[in-house]
Protein backbone atom coordinates (compact mmCIF):
# COMPACT_ATOMS: atom_id res chain seq x y z
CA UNK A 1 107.69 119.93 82.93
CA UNK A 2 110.67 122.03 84.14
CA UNK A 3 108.62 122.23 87.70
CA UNK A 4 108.97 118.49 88.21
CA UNK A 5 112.61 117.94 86.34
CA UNK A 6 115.28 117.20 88.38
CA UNK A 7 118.23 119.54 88.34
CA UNK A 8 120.50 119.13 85.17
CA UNK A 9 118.31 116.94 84.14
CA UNK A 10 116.35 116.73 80.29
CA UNK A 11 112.90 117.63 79.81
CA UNK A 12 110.93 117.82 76.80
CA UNK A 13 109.77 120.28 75.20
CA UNK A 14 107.53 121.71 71.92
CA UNK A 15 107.54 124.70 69.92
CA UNK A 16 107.08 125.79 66.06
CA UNK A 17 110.82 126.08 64.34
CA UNK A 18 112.36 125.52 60.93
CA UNK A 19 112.17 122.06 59.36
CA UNK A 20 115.64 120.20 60.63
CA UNK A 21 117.12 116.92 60.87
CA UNK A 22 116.17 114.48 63.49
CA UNK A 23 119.31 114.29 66.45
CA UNK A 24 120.10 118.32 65.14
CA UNK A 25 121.89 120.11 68.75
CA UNK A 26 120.52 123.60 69.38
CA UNK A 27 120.79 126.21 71.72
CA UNK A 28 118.56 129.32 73.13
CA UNK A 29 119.42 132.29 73.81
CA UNK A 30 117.31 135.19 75.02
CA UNK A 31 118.75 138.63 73.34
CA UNK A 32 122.39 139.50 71.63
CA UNK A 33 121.58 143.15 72.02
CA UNK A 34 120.10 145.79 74.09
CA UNK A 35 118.80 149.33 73.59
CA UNK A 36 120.19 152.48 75.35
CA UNK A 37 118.73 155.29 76.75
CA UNK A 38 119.17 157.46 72.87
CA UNK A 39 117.45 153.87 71.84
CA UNK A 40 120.15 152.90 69.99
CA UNK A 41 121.39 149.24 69.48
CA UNK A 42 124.29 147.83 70.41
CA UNK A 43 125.40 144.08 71.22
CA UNK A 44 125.51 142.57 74.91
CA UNK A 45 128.83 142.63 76.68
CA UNK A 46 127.11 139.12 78.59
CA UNK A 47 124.47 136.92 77.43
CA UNK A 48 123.34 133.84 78.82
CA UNK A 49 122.06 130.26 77.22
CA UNK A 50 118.47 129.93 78.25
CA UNK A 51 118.88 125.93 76.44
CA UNK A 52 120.26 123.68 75.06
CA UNK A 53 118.86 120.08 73.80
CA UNK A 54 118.83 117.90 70.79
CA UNK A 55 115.49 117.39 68.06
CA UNK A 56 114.01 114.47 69.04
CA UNK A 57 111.22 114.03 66.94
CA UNK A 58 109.32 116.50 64.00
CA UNK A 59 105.12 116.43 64.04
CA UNK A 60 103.00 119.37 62.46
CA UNK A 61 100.86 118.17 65.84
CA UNK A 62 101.53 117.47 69.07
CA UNK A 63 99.15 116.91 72.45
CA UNK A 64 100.72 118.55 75.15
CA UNK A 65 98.87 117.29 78.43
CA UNK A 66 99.29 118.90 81.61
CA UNK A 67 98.41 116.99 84.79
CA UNK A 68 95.55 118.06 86.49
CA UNK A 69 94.02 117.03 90.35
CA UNK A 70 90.81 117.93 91.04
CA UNK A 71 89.74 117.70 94.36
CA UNK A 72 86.29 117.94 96.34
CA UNK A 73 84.48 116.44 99.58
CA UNK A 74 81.54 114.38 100.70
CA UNK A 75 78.34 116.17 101.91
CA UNK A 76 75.92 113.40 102.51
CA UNK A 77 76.72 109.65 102.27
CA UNK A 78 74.75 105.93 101.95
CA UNK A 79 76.79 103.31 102.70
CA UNK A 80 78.94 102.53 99.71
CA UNK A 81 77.22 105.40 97.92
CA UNK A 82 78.50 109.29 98.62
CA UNK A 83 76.92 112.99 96.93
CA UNK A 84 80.26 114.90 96.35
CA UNK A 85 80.75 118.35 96.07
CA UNK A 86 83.40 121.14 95.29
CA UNK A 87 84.91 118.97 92.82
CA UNK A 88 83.16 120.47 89.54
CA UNK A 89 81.01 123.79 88.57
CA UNK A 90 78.47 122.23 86.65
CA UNK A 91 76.05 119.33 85.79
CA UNK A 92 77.61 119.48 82.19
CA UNK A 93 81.08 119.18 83.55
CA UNK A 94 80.14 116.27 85.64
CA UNK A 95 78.56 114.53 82.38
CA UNK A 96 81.96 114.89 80.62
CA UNK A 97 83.48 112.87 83.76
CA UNK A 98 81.05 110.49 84.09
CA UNK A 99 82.71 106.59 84.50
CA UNK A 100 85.81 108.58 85.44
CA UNK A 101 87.97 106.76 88.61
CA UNK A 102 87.98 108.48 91.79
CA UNK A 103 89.49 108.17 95.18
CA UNK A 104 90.06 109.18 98.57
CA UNK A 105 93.27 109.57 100.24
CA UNK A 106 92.53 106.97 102.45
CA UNK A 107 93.39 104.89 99.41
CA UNK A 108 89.06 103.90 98.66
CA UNK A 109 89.04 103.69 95.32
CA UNK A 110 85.26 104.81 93.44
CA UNK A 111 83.55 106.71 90.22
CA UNK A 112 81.54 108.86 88.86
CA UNK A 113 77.86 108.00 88.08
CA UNK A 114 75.43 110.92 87.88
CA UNK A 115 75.38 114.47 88.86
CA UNK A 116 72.60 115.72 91.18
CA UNK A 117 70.11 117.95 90.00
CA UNK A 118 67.69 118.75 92.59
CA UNK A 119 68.45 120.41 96.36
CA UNK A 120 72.38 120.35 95.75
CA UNK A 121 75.03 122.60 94.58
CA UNK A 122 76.12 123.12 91.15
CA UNK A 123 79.07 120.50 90.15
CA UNK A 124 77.53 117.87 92.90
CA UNK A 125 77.48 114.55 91.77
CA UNK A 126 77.09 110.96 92.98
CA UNK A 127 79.78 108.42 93.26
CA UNK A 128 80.23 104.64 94.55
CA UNK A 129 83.03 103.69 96.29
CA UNK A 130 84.11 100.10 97.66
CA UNK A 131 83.56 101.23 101.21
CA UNK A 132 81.86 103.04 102.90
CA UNK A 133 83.63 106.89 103.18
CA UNK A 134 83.80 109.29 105.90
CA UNK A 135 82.82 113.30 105.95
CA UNK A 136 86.30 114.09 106.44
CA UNK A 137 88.06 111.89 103.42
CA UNK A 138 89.08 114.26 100.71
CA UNK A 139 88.52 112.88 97.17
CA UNK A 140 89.87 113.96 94.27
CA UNK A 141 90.27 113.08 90.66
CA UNK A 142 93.22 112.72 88.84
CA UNK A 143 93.13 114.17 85.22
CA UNK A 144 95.17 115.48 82.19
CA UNK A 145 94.47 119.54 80.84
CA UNK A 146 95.38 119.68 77.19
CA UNK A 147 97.79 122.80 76.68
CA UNK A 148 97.52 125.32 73.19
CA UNK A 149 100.73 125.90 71.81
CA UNK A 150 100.93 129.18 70.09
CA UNK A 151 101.40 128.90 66.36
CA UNK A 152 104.10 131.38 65.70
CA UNK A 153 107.59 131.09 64.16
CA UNK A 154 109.89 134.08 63.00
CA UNK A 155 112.64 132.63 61.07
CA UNK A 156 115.87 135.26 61.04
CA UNK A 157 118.61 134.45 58.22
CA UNK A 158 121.09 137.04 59.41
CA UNK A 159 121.27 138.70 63.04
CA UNK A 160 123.42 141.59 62.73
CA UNK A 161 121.16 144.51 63.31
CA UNK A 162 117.63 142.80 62.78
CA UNK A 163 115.21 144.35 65.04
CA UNK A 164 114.05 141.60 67.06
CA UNK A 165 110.65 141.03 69.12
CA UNK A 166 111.23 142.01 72.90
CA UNK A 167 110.16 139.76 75.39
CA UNK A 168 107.23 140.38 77.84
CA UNK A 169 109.80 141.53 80.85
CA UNK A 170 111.51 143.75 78.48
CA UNK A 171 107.89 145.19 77.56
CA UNK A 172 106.52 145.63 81.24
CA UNK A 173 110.62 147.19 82.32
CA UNK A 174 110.00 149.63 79.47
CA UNK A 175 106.72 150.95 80.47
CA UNK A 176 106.76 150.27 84.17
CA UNK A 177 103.88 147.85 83.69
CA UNK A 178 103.86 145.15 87.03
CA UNK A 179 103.17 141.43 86.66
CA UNK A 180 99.59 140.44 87.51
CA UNK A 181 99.69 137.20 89.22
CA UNK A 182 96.81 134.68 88.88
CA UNK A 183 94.82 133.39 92.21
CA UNK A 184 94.59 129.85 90.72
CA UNK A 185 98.40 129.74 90.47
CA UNK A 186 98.81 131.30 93.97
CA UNK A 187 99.37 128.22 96.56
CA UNK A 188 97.39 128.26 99.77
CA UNK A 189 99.55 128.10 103.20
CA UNK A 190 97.29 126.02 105.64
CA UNK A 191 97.12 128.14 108.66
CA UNK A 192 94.57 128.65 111.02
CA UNK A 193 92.05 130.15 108.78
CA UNK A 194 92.41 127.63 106.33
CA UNK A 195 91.95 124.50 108.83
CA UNK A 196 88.77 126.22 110.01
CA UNK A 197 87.00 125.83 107.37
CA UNK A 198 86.58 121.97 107.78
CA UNK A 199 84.87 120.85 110.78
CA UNK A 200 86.98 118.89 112.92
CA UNK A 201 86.83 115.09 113.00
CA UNK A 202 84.76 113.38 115.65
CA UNK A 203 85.68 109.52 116.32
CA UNK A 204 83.12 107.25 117.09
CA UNK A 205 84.10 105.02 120.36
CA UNK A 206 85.32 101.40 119.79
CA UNK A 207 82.74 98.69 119.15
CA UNK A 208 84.03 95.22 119.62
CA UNK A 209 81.83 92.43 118.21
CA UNK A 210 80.83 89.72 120.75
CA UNK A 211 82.04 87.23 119.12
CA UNK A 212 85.86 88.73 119.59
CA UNK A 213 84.95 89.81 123.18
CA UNK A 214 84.56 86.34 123.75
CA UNK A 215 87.50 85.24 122.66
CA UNK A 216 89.65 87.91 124.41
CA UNK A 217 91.70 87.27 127.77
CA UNK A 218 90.04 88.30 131.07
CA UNK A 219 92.36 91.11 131.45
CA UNK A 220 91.65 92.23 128.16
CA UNK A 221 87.61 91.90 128.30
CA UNK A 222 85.42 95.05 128.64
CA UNK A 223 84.39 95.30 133.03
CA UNK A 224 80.54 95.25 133.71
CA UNK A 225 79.33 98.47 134.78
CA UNK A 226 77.81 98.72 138.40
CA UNK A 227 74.47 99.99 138.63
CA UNK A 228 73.28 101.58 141.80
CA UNK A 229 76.29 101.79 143.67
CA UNK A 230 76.04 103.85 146.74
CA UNK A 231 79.82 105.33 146.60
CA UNK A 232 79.67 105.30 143.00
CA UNK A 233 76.40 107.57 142.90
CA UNK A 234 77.64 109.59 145.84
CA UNK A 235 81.15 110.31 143.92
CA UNK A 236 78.98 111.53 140.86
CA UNK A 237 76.98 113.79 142.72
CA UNK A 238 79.53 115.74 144.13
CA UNK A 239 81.73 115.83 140.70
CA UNK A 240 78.22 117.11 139.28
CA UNK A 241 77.91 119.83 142.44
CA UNK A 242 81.08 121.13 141.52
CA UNK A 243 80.96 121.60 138.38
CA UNK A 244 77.54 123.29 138.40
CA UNK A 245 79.33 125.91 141.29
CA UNK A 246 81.85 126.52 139.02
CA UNK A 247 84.64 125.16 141.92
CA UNK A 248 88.31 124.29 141.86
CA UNK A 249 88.95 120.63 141.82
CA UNK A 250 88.26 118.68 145.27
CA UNK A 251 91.71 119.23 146.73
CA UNK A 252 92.05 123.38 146.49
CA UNK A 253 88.51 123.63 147.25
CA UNK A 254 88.83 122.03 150.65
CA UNK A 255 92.10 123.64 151.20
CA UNK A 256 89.65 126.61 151.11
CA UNK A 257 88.26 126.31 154.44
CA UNK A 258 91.06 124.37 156.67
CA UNK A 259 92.58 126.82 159.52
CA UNK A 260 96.43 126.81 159.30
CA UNK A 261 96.40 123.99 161.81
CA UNK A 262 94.15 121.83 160.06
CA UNK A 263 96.73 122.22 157.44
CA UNK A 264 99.36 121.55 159.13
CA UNK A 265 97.84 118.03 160.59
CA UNK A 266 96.86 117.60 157.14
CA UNK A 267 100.33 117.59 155.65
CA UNK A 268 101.48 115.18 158.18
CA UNK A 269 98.87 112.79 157.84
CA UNK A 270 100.46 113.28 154.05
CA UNK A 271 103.96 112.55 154.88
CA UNK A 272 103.18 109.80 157.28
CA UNK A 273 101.12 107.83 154.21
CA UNK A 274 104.12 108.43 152.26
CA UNK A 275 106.23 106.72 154.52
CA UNK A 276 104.02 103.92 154.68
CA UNK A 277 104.03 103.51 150.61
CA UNK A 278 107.54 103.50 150.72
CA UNK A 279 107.63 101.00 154.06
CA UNK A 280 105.62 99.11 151.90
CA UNK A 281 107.50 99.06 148.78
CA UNK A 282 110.71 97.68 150.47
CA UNK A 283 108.99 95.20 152.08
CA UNK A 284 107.31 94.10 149.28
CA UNK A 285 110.80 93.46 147.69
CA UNK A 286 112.55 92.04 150.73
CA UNK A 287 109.37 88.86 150.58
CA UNK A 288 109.91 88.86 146.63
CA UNK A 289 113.52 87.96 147.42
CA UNK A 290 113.03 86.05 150.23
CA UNK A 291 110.27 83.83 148.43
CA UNK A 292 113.13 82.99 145.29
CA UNK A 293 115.60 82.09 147.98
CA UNK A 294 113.26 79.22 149.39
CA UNK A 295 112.31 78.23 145.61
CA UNK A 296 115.70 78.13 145.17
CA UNK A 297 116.30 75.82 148.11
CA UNK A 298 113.11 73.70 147.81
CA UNK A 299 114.47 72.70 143.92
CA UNK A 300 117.44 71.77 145.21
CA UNK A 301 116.02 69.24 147.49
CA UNK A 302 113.21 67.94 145.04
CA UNK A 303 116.21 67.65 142.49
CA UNK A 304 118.14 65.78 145.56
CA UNK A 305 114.66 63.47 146.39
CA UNK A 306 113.88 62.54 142.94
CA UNK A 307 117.49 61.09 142.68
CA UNK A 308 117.41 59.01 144.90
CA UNK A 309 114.42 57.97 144.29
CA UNK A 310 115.07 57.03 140.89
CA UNK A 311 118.14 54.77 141.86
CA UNK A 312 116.01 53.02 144.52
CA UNK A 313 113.67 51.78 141.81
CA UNK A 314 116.67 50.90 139.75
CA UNK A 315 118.19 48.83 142.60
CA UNK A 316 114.57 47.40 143.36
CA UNK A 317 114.72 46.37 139.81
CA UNK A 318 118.13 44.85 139.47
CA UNK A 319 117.42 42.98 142.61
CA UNK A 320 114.21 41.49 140.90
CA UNK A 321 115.40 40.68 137.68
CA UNK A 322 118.85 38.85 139.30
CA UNK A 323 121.43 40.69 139.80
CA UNK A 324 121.84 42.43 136.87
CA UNK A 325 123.65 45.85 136.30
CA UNK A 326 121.62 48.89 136.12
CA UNK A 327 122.47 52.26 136.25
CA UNK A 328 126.59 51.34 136.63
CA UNK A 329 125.85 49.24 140.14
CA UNK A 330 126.52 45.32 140.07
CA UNK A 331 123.85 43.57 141.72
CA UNK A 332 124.78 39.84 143.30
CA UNK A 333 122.86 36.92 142.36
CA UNK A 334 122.74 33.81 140.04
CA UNK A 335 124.17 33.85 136.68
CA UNK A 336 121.66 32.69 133.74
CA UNK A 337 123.18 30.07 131.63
């Protein structure tokens, strides 16, 4: 628990001690005294607290769990239905697990059924899922290890000179004796070695339904292909020629076989076209401008028409119903009793 505890922060933990009140404070410490070269005893001039904590809680049994991912990859899938392997070393292994949840890290959740027997590796089993998986998802199985506590206690009433048990470092300092480090504790660094050893992932191209096709904007629907197009078919032949010559690209390879004159004709012919895109470019501006300017004007003048056409068919209307006011004019005519 220590590996996942934040710093200064509590952790539990269990070992075999005298019998002691519940809330009892308690420290650890690793050795009062060391040995000299004569082997005689004598105390530390430093020592260091290894812990300190409070008794939470007395049991002649506890379950320590210790969590435990175990992880493994598709080799042939059905649909919803996948054969994984690399996850387990045995069909009786796989048996235990059987029922137990699964997933990818996609997030496609799945479980255990059956393992395979027949034309697959040891450990292989079959799994449903509620999708369909790919070849590259990783899946893996989250799980708890049970951990053996070791059932020893050595009580000591008095320090003072008490030979005490050394510790494993103080053993292997003694008699030169190195650590021997575990390969299932060692953690992998992905380099290029590593990544090798799954084949890369190949995307399948987009498929879009008809029914959304037809839905889509213009702009946004897949062009027809042209079939037996002269340039077209011409254009592919001489990509093809090239590439089975081995050639540069079209542009070095006819640079190839111009004269220095050719070349030099050539480059003009280049600047000149360049001119003309950039010729073209202003202009195109100057007409964009030029074509809001007479917007601008021919609003005005529809804004100006519709005016006064609006107050001529107010007057027409005054005029018709006698003289009335309309619009903030005063028409002449008879006033109605």
């Amino acid at each position: 628990m220590i590996k996942y505890t934040p710093k200064f922060g509590h952790s539990y933990g269990v070992f075999y001690a005298p019998a002691c009140a519940v809330g009892t404070t308690f420290v650890g410490i690793q050795k009062l005294y060391e040995t000299d070269d004569q082997g005689n005893q004598k105390d530390v001039t430093h020592f260091r607290l290894c812990v300190t904590g409070v008794v939470v809680e007395i049991n002649t049994q506890f379950k320590v769990m210790k969590k435990l991912k175990l992880i493994g990859e598709p080799y042939k899938i059905m649909k919803n239905t996948a054969f994984i392997k690399g996850m387990f070393n045995s069909g009786l292994e796989v048996a235990k697990f059987t029922g137990a949840q699964i997933r990818t890290v996609s997030g496609i959740r799945g479980a255990i059924k059956k393992p395979v027997k027949e034309g697959a590796p040891d450990g292989a089993f079959r799994a449903t899922f509620e999708d369909k998986i790919l070849k590259s998802d990783i899946v893996f199985c989250k799980t708890w290890y049970q951990v053996d506590i070791p059932r020893f206690c050595n009580p000591l009433v008095a320090y003072g000179r008490t030979r005490l048990l050394k510790t494993h470092a103080e053993l292997r300092k003694e008699r030169g004796i190195e650590l021997q480090a575990k390969k299932d504790s060692e953690y992998l660094y992905h380099d290029e070695h590593v990544q090798r050893e799954r084949d890369e992932r190949v995307f399948a191209p987009l498929q879009v339904p008809k029914a959304i096709s037809n839905q889509l904007p213009f702009k946004q629907k897949e062009k027809v292909k042209t079939y037996n197009d002269s340039q077209v078919i011409e254009n592919k032949r001489q990509t093809n020629l090239l590439q089975s010559l081995n050639l540069p690209t079209k542009r070095p390879f006819k640079k190839m076989f111009m004269s220095e004159e050719d070349k030099k004709i050539y480059s003009m012919v280049q600047r000149l076209s360049q001119l003309e895109k950039h010729d073209h470019k202003l202009k195109k501006v100057k007409d964009a401008k030029r074509t809001d300017e007479k917007r601008k004007r021919e609003r005005k003048v529809q804004e100006k028409r519709e005016e006064h056409s609006k107050q001529n068919r107010i007057d027409r209307y005054a005029k018709a119903q006698g003289g009335r006011n309309f619009g903030g004019r005063k028409h002449g005519g008879k006033k109605s009793d």
